[in-house]
N, C-alpha and C. Protein backbone atom coordinates (compact mmCIF):
# COMPACT_ATOMS: atom_id res chain seq x y z
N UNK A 1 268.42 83.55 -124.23
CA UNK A 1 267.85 83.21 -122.94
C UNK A 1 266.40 82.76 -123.14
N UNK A 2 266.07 82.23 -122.12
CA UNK A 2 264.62 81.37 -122.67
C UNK A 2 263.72 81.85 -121.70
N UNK A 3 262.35 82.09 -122.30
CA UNK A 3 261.26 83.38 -121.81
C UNK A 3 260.72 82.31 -121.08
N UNK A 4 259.93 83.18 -119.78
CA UNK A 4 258.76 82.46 -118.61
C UNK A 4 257.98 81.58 -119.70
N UNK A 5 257.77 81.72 -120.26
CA UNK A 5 256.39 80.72 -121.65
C UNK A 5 257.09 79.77 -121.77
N UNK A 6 258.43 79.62 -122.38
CA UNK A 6 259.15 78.43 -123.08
C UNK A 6 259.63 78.08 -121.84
N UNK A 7 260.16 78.19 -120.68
CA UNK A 7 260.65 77.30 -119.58
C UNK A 7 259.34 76.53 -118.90
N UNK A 8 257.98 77.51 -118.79
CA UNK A 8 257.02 76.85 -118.56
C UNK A 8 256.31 75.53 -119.20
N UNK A 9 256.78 75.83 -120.38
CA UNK A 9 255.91 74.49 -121.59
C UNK A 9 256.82 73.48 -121.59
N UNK A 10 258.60 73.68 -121.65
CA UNK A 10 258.94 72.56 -121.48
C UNK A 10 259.13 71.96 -120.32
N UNK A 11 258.88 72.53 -118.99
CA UNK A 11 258.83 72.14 -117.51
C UNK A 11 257.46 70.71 -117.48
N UNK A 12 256.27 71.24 -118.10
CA UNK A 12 255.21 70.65 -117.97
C UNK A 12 255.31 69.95 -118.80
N UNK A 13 255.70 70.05 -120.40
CA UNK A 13 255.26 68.84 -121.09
C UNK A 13 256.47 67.46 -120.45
N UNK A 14 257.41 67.57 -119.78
CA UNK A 14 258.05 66.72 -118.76
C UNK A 14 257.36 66.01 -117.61
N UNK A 15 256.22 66.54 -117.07
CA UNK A 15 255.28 65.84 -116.69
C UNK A 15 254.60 64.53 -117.16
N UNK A 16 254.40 63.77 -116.29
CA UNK A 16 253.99 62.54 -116.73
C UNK A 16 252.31 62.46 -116.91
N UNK A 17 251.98 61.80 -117.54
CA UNK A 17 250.40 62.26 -117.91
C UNK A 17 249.24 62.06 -116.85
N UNK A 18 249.88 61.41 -115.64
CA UNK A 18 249.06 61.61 -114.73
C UNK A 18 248.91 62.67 -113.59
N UNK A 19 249.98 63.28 -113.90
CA UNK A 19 249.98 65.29 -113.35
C UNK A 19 248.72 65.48 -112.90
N UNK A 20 248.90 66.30 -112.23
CA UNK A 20 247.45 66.93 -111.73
C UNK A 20 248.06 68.50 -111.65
N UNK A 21 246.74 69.44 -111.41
CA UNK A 21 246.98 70.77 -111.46
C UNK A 21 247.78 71.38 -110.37
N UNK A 22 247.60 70.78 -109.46
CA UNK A 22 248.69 71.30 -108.17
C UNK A 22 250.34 71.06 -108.94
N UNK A 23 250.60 69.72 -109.56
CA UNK A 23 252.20 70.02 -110.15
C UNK A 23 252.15 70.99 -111.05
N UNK A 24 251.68 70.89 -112.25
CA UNK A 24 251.79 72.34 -112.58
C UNK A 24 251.53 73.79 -112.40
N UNK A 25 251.15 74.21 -110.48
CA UNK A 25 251.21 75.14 -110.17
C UNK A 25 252.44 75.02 -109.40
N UNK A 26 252.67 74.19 -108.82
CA UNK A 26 254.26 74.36 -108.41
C UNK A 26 255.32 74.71 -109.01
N UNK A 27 255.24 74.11 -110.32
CA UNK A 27 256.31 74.43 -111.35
C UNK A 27 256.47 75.39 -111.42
N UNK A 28 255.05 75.60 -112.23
CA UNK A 28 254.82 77.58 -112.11
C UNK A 28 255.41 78.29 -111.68
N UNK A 29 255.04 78.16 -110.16
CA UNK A 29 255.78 79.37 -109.01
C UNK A 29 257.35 79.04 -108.94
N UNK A 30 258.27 77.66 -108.99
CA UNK A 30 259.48 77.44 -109.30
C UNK A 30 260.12 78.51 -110.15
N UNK A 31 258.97 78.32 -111.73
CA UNK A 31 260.14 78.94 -112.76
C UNK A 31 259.63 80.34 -112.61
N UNK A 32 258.80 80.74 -112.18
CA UNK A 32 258.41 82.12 -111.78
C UNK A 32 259.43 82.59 -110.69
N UNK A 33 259.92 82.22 -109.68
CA UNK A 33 260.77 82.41 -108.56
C UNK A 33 262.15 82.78 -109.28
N UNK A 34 262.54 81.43 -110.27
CA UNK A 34 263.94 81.61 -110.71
C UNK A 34 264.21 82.49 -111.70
N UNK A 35 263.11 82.93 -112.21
CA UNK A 35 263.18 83.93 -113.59
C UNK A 35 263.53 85.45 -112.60
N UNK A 36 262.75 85.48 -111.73
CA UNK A 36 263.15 86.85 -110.55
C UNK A 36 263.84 86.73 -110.15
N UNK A 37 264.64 86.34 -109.22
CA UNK A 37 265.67 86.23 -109.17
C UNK A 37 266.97 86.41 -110.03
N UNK A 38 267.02 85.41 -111.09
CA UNK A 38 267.52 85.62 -111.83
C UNK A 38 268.22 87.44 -112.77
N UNK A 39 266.84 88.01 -112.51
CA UNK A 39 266.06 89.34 -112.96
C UNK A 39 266.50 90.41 -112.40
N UNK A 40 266.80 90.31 -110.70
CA UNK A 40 266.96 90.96 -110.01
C UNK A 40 268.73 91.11 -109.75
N UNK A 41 268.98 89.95 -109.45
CA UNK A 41 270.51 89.68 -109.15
C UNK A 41 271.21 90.33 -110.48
N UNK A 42 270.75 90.30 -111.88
CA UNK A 42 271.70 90.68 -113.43
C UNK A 42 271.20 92.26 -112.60
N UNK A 43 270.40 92.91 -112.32
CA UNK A 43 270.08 94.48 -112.51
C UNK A 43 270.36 95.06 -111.28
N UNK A 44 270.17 94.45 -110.36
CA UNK A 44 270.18 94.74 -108.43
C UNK A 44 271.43 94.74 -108.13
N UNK A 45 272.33 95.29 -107.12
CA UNK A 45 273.01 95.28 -106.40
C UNK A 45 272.80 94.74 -104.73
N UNK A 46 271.67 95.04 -104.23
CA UNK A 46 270.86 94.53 -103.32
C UNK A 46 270.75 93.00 -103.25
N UNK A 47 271.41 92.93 -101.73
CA UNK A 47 271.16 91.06 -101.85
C UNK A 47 269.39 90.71 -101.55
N UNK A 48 269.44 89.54 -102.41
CA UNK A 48 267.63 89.16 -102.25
C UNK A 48 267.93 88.43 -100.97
N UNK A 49 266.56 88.77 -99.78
CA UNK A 49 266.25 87.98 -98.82
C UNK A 49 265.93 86.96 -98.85
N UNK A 50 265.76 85.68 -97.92
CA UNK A 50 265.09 84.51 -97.80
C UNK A 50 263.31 85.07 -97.87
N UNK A 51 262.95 85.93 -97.41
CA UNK A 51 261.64 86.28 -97.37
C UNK A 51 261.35 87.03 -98.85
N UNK A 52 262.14 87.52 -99.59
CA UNK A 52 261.61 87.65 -100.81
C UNK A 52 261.86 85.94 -101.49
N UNK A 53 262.42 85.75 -101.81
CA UNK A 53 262.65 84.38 -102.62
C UNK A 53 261.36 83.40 -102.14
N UNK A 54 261.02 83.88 -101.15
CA UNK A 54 260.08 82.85 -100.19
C UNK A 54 258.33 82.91 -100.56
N UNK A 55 258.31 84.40 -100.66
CA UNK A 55 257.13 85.27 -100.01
C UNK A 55 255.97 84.51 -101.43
N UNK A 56 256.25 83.91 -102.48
CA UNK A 56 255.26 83.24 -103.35
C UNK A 56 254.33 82.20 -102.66
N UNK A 57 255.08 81.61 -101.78
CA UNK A 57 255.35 80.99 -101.51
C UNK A 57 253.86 80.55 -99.66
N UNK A 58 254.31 81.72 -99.35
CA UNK A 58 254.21 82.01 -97.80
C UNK A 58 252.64 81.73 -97.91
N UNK A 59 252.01 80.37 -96.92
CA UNK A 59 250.35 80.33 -97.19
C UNK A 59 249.70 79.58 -97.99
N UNK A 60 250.73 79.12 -99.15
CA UNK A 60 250.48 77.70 -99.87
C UNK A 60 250.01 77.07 -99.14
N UNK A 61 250.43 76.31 -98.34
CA UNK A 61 249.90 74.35 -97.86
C UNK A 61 249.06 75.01 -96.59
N UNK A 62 248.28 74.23 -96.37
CA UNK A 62 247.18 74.09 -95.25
C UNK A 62 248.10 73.20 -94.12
N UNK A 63 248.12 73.86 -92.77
CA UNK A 63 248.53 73.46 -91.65
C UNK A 63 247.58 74.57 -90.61
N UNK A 64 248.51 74.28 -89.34
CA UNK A 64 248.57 74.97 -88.37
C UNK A 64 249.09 76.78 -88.77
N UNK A 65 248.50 77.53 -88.31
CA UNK A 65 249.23 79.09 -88.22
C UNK A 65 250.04 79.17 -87.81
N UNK A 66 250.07 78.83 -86.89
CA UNK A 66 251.62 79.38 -86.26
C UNK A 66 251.74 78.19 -85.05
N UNK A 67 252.64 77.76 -85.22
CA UNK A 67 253.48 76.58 -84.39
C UNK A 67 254.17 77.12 -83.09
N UNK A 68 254.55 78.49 -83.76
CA UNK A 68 255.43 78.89 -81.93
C UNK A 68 254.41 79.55 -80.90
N UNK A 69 252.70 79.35 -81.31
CA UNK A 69 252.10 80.31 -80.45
C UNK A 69 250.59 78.99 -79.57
N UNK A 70 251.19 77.80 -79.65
CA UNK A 70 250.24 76.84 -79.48
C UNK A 70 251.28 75.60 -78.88
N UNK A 71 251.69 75.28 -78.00
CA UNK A 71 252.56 74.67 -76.58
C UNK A 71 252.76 73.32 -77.12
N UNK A 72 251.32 72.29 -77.54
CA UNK A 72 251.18 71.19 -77.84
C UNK A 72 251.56 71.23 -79.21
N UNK A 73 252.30 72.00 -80.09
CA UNK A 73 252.93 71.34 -81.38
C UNK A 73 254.12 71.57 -81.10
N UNK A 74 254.92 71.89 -79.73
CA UNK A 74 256.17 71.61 -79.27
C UNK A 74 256.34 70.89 -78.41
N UNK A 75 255.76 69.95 -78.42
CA UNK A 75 255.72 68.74 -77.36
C UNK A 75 256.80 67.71 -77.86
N UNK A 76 257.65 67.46 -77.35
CA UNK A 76 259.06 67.09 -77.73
C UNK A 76 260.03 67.70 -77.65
N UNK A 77 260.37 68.67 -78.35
CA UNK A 77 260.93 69.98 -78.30
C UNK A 77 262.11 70.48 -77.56
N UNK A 78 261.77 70.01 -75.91
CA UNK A 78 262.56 70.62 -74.93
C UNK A 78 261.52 71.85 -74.35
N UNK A 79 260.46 72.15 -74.46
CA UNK A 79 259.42 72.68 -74.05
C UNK A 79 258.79 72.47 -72.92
């Protein structure tokens, strides 16, 4: 089986040389996600949530907070 290091190095050296650091933090958290998973499901009996699989995740990208608590980003909607 192939360790977080070696899925990481050959994920990135697949990168094209004009990469920037944001793709290889995405990757990152990708093969970081699938290695847990992975991790959990062989040892767990417990099904993994959408909010664990997620939660790396949760707060990344810059937007709005919260969409269901502000009227005008459901404008269309049926609102």
């Amino acid at each position: 089986m192939e360790t977080l290091k070696q899925a990481a190095i050959t994920a990135i050296s697949k990168l094209p040389e004009t990469a920037k650091i944001d793709d290889i933090i995405v990757i990152l958290y990708r093969i970081n996600s699938e290695k847990q998973v992975v991790n959990q499901t062989a040892t767990e009996t417990q099904p993994v949530s959408c909010y664990d699989l997620a939660k790396d995740y949760i707060g990344c990208i810059e937007g709005p907070e919260d969409l269901s608590t502000n009227k005008a980003y459901m404008e269309g909607f049926g609102l």
